[in-house]
C-alpha atoms as a PDB file:
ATOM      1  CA  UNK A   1      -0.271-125.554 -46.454  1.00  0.00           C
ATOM      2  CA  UNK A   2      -2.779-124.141 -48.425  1.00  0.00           C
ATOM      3  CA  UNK A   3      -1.982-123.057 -52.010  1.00  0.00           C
ATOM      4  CA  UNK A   4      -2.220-119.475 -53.429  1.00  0.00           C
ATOM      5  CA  UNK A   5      -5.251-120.122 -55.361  1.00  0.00           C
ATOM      6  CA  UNK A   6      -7.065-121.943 -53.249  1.00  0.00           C
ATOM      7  CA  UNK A   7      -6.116-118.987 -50.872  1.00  0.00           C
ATOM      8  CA  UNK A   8      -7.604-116.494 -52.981  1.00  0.00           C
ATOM      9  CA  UNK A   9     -10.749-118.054 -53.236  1.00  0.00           C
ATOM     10  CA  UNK A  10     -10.670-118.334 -49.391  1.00  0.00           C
ATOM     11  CA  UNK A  11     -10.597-114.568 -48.720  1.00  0.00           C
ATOM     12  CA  UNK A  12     -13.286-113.798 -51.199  1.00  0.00           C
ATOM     13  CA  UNK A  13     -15.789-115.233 -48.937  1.00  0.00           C
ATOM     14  CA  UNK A  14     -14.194-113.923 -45.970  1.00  0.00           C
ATOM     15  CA  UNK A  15     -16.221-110.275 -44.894  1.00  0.00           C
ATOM     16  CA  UNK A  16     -13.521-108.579 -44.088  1.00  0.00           C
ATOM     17  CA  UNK A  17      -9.575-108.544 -45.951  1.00  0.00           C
ATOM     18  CA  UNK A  18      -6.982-110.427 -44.296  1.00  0.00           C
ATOM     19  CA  UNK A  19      -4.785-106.978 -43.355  1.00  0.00           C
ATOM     20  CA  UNK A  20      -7.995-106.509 -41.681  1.00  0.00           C
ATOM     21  CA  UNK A  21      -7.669-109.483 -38.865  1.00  0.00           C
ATOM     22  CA  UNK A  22      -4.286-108.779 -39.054  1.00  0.00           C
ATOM     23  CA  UNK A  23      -4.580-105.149 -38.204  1.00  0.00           C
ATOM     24  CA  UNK A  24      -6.846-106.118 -35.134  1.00  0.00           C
ATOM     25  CA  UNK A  25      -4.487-109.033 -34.105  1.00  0.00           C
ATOM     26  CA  UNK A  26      -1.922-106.061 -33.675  1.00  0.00           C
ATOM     27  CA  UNK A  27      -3.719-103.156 -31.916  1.00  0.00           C
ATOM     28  CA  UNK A  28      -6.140-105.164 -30.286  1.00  0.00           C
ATOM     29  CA  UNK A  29      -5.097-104.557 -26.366  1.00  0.00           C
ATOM     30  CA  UNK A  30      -6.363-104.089 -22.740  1.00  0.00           C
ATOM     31  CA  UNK A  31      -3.820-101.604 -21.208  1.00  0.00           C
ATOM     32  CA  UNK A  32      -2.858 -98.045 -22.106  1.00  0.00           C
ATOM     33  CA  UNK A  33      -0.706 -96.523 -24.291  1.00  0.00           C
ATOM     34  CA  UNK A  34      -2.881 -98.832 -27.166  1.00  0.00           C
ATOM     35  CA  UNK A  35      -5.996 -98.412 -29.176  1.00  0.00           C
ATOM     36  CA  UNK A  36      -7.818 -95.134 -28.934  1.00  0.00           C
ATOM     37  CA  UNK A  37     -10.655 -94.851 -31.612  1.00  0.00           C
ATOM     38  CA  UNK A  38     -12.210 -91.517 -30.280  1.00  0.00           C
ATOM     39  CA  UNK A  39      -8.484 -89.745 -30.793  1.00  0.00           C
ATOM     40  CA  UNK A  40      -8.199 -91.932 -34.194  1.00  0.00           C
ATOM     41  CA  UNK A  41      -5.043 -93.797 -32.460  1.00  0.00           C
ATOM     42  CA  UNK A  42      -3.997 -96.808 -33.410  1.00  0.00           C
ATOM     43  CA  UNK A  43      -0.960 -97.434 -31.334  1.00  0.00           C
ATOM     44  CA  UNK A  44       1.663 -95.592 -29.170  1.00  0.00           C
ATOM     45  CA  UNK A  45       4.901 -97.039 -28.966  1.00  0.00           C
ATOM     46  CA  UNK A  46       7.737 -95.655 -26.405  1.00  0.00           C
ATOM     47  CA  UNK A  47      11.307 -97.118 -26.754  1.00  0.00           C
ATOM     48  CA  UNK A  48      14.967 -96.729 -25.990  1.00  0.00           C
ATOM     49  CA  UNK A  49      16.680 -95.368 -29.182  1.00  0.00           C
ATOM     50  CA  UNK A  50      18.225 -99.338 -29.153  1.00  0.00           C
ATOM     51  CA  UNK A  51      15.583-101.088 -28.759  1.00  0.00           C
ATOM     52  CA  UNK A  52      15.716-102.962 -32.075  1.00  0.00           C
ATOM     53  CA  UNK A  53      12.322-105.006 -30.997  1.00  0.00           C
ATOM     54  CA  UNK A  54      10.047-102.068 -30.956  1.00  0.00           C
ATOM     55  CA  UNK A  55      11.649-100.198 -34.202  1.00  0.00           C
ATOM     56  CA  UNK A  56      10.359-103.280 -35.595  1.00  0.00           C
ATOM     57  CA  UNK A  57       7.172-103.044 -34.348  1.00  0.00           C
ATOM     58  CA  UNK A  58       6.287-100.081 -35.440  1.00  0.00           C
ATOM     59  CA  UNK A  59       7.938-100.746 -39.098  1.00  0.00           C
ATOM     60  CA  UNK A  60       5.520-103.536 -39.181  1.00  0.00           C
ATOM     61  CA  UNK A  61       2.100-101.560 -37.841  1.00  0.00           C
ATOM     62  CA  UNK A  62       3.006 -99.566 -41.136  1.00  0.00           C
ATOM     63  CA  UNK A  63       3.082-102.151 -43.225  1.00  0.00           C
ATOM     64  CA  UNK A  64      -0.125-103.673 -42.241  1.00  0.00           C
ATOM     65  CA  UNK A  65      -1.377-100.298 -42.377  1.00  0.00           C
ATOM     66  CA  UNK A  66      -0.755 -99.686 -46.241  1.00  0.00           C
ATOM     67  CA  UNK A  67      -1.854-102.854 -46.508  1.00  0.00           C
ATOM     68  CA  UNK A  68      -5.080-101.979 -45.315  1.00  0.00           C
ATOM     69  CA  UNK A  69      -5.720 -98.965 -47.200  1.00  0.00           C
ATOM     70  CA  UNK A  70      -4.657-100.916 -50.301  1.00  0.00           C
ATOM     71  CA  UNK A  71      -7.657-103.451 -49.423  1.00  0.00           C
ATOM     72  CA  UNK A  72     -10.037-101.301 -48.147  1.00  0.00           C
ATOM     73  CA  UNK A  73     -10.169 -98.873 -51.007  1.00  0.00           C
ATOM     74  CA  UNK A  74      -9.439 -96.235 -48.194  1.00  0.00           C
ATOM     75  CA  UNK A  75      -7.426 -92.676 -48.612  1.00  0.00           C
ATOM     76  CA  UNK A  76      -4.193 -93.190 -46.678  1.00  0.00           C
ATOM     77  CA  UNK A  77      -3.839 -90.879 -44.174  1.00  0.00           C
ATOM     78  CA  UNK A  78      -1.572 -92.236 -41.802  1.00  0.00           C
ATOM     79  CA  UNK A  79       0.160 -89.821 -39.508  1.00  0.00           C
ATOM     80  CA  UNK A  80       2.969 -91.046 -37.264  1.00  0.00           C
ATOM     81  CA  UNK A  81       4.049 -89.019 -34.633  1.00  0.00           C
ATOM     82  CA  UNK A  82       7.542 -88.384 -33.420  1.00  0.00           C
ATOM     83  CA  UNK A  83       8.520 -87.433 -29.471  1.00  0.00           C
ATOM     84  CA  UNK A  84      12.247 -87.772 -28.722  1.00  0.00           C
ATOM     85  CA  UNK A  85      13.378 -87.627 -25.135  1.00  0.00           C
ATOM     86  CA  UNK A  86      16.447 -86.550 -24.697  1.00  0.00           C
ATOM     87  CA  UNK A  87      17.096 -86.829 -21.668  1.00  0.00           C
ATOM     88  CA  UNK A  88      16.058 -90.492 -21.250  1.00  0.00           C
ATOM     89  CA  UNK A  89      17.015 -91.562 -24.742  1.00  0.00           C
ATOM     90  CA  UNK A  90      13.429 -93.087 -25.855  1.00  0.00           C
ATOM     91  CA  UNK A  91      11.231 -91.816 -28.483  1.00  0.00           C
ATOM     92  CA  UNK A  92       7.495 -92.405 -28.667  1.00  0.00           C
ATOM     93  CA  UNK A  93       6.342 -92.678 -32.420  1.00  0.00           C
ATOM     94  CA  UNK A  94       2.077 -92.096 -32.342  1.00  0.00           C
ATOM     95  CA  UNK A  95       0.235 -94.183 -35.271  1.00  0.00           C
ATOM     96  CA  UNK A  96      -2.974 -92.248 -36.250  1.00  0.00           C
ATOM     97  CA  UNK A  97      -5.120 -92.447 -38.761  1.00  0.00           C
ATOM     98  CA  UNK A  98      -8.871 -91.033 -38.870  1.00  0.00           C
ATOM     99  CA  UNK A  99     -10.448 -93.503 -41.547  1.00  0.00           C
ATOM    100  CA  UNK A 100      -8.824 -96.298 -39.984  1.00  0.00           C
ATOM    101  CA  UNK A 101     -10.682 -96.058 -36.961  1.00  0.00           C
ATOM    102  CA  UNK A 102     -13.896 -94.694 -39.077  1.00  0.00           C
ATOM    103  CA  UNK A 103     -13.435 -97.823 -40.167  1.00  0.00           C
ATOM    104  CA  UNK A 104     -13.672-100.177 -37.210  1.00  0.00           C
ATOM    105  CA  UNK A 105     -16.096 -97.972 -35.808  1.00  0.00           C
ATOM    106  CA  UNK A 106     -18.417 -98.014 -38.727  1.00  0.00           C
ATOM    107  CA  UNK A 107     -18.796-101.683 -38.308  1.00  0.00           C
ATOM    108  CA  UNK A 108     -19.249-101.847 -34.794  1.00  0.00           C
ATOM    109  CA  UNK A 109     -15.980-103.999 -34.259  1.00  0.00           C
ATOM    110  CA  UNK A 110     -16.595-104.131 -30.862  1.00  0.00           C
ATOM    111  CA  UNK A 111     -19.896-105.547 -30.981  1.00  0.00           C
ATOM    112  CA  UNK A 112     -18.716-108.126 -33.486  1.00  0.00           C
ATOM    113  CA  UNK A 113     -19.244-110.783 -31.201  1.00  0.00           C
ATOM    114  CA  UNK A 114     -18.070-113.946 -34.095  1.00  0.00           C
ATOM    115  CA  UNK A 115     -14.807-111.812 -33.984  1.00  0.00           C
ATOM    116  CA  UNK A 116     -13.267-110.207 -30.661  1.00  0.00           C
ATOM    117  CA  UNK A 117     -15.506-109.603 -27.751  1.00  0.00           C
ATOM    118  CA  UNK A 118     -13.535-113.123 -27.057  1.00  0.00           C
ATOM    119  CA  UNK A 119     -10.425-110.960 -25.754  1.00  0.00           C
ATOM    120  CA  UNK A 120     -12.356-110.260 -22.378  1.00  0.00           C
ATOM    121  CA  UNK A 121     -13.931-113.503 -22.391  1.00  0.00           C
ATOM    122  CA  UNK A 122     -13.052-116.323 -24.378  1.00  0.00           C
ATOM    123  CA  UNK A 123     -15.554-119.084 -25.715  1.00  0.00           C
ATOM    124  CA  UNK A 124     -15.067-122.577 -25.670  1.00  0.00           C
ATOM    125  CA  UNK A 125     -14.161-122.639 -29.673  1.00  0.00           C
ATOM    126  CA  UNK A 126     -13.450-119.580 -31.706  1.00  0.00           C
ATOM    127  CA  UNK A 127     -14.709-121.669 -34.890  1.00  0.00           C
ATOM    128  CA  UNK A 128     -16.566-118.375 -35.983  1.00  0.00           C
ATOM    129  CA  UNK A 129     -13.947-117.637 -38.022  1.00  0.00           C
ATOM    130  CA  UNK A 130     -12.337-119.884 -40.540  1.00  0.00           C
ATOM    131  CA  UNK A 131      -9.169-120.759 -40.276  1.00  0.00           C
ATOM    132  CA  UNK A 132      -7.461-118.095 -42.657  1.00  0.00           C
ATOM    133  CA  UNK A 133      -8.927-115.753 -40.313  1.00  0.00           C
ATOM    134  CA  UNK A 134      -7.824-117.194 -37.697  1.00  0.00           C
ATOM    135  CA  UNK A 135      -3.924-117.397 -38.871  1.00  0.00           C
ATOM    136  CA  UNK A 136      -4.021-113.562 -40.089  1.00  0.00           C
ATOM    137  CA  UNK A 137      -5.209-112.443 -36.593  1.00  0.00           C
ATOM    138  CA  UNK A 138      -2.270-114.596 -34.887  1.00  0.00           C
ATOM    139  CA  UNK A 139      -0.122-113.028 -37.500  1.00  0.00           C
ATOM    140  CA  UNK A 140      -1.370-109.782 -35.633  1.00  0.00           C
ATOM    141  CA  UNK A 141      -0.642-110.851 -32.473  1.00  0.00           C
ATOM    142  CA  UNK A 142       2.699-111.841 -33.314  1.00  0.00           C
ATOM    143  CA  UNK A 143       4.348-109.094 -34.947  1.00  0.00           C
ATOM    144  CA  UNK A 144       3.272-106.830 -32.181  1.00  0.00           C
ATOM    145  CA  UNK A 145       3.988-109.782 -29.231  1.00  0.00           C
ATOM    146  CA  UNK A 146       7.133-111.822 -30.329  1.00  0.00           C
ATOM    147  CA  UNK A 147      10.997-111.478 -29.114  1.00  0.00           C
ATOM    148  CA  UNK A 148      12.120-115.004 -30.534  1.00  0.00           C
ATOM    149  CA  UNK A 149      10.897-117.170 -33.429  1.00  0.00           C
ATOM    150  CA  UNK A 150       7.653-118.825 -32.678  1.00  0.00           C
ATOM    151  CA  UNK A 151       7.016-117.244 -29.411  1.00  0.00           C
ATOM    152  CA  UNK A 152       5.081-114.261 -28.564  1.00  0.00           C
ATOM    153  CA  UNK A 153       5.509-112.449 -24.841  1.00  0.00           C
ATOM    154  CA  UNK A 154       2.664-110.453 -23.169  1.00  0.00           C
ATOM    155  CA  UNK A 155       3.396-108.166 -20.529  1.00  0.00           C
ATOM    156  CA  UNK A 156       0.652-107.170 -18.337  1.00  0.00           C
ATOM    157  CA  UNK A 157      -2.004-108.412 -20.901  1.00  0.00           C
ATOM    158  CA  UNK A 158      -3.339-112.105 -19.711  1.00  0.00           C
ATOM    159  CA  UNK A 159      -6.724-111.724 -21.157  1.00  0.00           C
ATOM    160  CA  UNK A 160      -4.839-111.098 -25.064  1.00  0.00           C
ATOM    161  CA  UNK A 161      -2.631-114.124 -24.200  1.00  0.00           C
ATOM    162  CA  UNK A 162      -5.522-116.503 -23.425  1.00  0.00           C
ATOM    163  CA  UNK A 163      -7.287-114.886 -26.531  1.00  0.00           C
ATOM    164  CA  UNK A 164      -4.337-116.041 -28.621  1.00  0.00           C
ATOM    165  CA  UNK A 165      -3.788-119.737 -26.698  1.00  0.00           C
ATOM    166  CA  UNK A 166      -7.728-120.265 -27.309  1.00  0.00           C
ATOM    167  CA  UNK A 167      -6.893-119.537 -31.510  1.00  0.00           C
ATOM    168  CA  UNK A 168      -3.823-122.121 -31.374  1.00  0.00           C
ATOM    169  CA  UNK A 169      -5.666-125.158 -29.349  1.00  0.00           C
ATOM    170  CA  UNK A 170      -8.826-124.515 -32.250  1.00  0.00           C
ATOM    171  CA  UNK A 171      -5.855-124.370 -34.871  1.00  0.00           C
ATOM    172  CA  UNK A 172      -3.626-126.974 -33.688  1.00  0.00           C
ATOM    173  CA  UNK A 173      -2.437-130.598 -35.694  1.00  0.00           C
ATOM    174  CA  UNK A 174      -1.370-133.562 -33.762  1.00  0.00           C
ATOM    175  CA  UNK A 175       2.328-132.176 -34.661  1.00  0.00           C
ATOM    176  CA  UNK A 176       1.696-128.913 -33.056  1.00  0.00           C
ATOM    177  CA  UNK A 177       3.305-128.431 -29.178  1.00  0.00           C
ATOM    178  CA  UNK A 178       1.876-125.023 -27.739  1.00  0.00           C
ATOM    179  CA  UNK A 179       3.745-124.187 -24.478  1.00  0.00           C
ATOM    180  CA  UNK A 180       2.614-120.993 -22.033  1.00  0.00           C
ATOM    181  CA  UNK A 181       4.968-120.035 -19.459  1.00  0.00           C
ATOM    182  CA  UNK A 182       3.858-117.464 -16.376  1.00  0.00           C
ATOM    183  CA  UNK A 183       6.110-115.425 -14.980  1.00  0.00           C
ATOM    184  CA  UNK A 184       5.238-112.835 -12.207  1.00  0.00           C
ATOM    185  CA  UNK A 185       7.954-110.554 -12.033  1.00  0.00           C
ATOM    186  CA  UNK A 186       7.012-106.371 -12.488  1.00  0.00           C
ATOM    187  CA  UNK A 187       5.628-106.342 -14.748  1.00  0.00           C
ATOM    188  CA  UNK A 188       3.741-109.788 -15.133  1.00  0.00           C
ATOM    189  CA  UNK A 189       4.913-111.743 -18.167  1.00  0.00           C
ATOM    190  CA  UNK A 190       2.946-114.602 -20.267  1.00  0.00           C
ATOM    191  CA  UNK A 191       4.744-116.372 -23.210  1.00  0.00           C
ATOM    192  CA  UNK A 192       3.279-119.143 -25.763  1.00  0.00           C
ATOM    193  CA  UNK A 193       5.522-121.239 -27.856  1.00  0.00           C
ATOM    194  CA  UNK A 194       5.188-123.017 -30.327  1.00  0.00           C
ATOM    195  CA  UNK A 195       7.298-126.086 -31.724  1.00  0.00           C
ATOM    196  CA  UNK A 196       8.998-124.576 -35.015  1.00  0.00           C
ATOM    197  CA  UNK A 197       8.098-127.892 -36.789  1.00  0.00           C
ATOM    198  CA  UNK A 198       4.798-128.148 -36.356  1.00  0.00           C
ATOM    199  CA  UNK A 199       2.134-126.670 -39.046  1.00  0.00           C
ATOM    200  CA  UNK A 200       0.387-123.991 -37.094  1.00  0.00           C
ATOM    201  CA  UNK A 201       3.835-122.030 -36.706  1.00  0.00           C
ATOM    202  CA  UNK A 202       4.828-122.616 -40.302  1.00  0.00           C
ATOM    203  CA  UNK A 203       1.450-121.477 -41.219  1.00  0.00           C
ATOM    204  CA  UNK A 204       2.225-118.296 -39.305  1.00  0.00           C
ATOM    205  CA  UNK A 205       5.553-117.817 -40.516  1.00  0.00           C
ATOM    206  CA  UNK A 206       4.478-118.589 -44.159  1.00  0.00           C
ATOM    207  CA  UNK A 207       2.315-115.581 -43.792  1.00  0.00           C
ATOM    208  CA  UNK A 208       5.365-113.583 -42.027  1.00  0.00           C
ATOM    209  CA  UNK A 209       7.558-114.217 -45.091  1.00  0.00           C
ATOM    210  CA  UNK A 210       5.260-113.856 -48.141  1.00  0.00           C
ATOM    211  CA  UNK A 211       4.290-109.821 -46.912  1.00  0.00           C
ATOM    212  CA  UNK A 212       7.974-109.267 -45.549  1.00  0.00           C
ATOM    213  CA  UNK A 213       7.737-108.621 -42.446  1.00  0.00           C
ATOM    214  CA  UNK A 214      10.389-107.459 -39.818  1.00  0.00           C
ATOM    215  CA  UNK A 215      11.597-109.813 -37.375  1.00  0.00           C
ATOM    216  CA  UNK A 216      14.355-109.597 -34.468  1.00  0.00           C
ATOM    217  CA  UNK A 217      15.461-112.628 -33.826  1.00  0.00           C
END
């Protein structure tokens, strides 16, 4: 485990702040419903008014959204967006924030090629970014992905699930067990697990912990 100082001098030569990779890990998506720059949307969620899982979902997008703003010396201006259907007991809560996405546009983040033109296709190695990087941005992935402890679940989204096994073989210890399971039901369903004793989860949970995240377990 790394140590908080040594940490600290880690993310002052990163170029971008953790919440940053973290931020991406989260919103960063193939399907619809997701990501939407040119409307300054960040994320779209639409649950049952039980659904426990998404509620914490979207309490976490907020976190790592004041986060953000904290790091990036930007005006917070995050609007979220309530719809309640009444008939069908859901409600759709709408994360948007301009400067966010003024943000991510400004540096080109989809031309970033060292960071995540890998989600459509993946290189051999994703060394580009070191390996703080690389946990903050599974951190991402996570709180937006998981239903049980160490696993994260993508429906319909292969391409972010090969994205995030390609980050955990590049991370992974001789201690580390990373299992995928495909399941093609309606809709299609990928899951990665890891081993709860191994370093690359506790490195990931560490993380989860120390900024107080949400989980449903």
């Amino acid at each position: 485990m790394i140590d908080i100082s040594e940490e600290e001098q880690l993310w002052k030569l990163s170029k971008y702040p953790a919440s940053f990779y973290r931020l991406f890990g989260f919103i960063l998506n193939h399907y619809g419903g997701t990501f939407n720059s040119s409307h300054s949307v960040l994320q779209t969620f639409t649950y049952a008014l039980n659904d426990l899982w998404e509620k914490a979902k979207a309490d976490n997008l907020a976190k790592i959204c004041t986060v953000f703003f904290s790091e990036t010396n930007l005006t917070d201006d995050l609007n979220v967006t309530t719809a309640t259907n009444e008939f069908e007991q859901k409600i759709t809560l709408t994360f948007i924030s301009g400067n966010i996405c003024d943000y991510l546009k400004a540096i080109e983040y989809d031309k970033e090629t060292e960071l995540f033109i890998p989600l459509f296709k993946p290189p051999f190695g994703t060394i580009a970014l070191a390996k703080n990087q690389r946990i903050e941005f599974l951190t991402g992935i996570y709180l937006n992905h998981h239903r049980d402890e160490a696993t994260w679940i993508f429906y319909n989204n292969y391409q972010k699930m090969i994205l995030a096994h390609q980050f955990m073989v590049d991370l992974a210890e001789e201690e580390d067990e990373i299992k995928v399971t495909s399941k093609f039901m309606t809709p299609n369903c990928h899951i990665i697990t890891l081993n709860k004793d191994g370093e690359l989860w506790q490195e990931i949970e560490s993380v989860i912990i120390k900024r107080g995240y949400q989980l449903i377990q």
